[in-house]
C-alpha atoms as a PDB file:
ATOM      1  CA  UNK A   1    -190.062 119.548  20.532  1.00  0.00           C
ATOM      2  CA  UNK A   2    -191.962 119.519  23.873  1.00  0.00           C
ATOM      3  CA  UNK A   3    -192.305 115.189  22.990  1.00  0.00           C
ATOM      4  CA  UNK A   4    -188.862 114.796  22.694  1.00  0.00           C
ATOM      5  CA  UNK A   5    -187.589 116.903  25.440  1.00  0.00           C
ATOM      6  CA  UNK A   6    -190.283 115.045  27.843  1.00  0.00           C
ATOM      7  CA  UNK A   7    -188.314 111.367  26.163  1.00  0.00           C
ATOM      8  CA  UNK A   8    -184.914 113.210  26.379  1.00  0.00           C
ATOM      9  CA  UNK A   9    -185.356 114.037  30.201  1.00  0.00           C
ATOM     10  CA  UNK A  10    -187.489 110.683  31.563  1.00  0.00           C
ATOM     11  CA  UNK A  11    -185.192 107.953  29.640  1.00  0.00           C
ATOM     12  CA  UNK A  12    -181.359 107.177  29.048  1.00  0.00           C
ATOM     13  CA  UNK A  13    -182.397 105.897  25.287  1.00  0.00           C
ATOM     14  CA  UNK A  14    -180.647 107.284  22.111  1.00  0.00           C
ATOM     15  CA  UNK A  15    -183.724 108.217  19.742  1.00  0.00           C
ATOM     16  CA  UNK A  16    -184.034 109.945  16.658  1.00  0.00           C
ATOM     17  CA  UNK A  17    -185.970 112.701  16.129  1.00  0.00           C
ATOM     18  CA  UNK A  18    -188.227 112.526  13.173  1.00  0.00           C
ATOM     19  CA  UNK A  19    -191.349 114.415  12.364  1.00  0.00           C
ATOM     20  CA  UNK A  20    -191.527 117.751  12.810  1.00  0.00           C
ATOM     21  CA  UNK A  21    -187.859 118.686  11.796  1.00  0.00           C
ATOM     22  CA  UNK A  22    -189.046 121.500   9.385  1.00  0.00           C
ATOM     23  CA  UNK A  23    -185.787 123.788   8.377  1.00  0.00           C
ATOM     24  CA  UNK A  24    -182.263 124.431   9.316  1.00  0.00           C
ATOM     25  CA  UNK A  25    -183.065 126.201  12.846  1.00  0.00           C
ATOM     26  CA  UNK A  26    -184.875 122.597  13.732  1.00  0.00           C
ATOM     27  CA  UNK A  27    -181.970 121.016  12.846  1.00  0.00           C
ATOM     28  CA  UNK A  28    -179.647 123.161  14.818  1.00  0.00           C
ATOM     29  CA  UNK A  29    -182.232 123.008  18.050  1.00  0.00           C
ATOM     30  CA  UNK A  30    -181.801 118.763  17.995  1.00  0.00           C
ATOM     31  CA  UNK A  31    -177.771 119.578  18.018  1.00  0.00           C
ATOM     32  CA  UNK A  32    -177.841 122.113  20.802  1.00  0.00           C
ATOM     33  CA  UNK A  33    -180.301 119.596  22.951  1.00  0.00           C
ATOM     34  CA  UNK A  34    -177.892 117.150  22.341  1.00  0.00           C
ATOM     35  CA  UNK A  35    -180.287 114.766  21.314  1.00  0.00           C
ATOM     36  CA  UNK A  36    -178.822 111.564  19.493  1.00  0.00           C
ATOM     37  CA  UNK A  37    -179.892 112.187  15.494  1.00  0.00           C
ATOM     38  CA  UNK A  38    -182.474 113.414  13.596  1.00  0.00           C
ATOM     39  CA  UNK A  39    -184.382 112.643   9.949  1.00  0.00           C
ATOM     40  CA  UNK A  40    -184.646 115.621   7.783  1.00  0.00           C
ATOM     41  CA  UNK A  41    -186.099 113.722   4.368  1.00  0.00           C
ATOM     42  CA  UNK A  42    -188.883 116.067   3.376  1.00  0.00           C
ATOM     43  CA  UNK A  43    -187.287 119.492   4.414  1.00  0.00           C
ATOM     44  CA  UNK A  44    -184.322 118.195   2.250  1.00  0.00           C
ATOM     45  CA  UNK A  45    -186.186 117.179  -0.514  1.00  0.00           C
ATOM     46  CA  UNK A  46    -188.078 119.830  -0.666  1.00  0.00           C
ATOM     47  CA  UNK A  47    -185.255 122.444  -0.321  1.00  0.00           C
ATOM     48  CA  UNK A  48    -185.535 123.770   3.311  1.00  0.00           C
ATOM     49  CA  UNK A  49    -182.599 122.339   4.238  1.00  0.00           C
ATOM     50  CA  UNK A  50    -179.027 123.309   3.303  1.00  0.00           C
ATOM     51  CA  UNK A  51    -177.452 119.717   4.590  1.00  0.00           C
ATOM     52  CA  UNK A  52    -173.282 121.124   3.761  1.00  0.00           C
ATOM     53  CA  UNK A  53    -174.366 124.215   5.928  1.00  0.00           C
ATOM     54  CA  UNK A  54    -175.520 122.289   8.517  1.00  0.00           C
ATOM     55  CA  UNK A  55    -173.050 119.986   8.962  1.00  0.00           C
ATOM     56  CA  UNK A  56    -170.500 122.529   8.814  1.00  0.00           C
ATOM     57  CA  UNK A  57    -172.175 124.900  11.453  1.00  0.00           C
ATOM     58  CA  UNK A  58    -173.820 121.855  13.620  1.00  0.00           C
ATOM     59  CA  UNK A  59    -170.263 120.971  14.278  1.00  0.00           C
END
């Protein structure tokens, strides 16, 4: 996260995280940092990632 936390604080974009979002926790970390979205393809596909929990807690 230190990459997107140095983009988050030196631009006014809206990027996506992807790479690097690993499990739920990850997921949770891009919500609380308020960052704009984030790709979670492999970790879902591979079963790290409970997407209805998620989206239920990231609310």
């Amino acid at each position: 996260f230190p990459l997107y936390e140095e983009i988050h604080a030196n631009s006014q974009i809206n990027f996506v995280v992807s790479g690097g979002v690993k499990d739920d926790e990850d997921v949770y970390e891009v919500n609380k940092r308020d960052y704009y979205a984030c790709i979670v393809g492999k970790a879902y596909y591979e079963g790290r990632i409970n997407l209805k929990e998620v989206i239920e807690n990231a609310g």
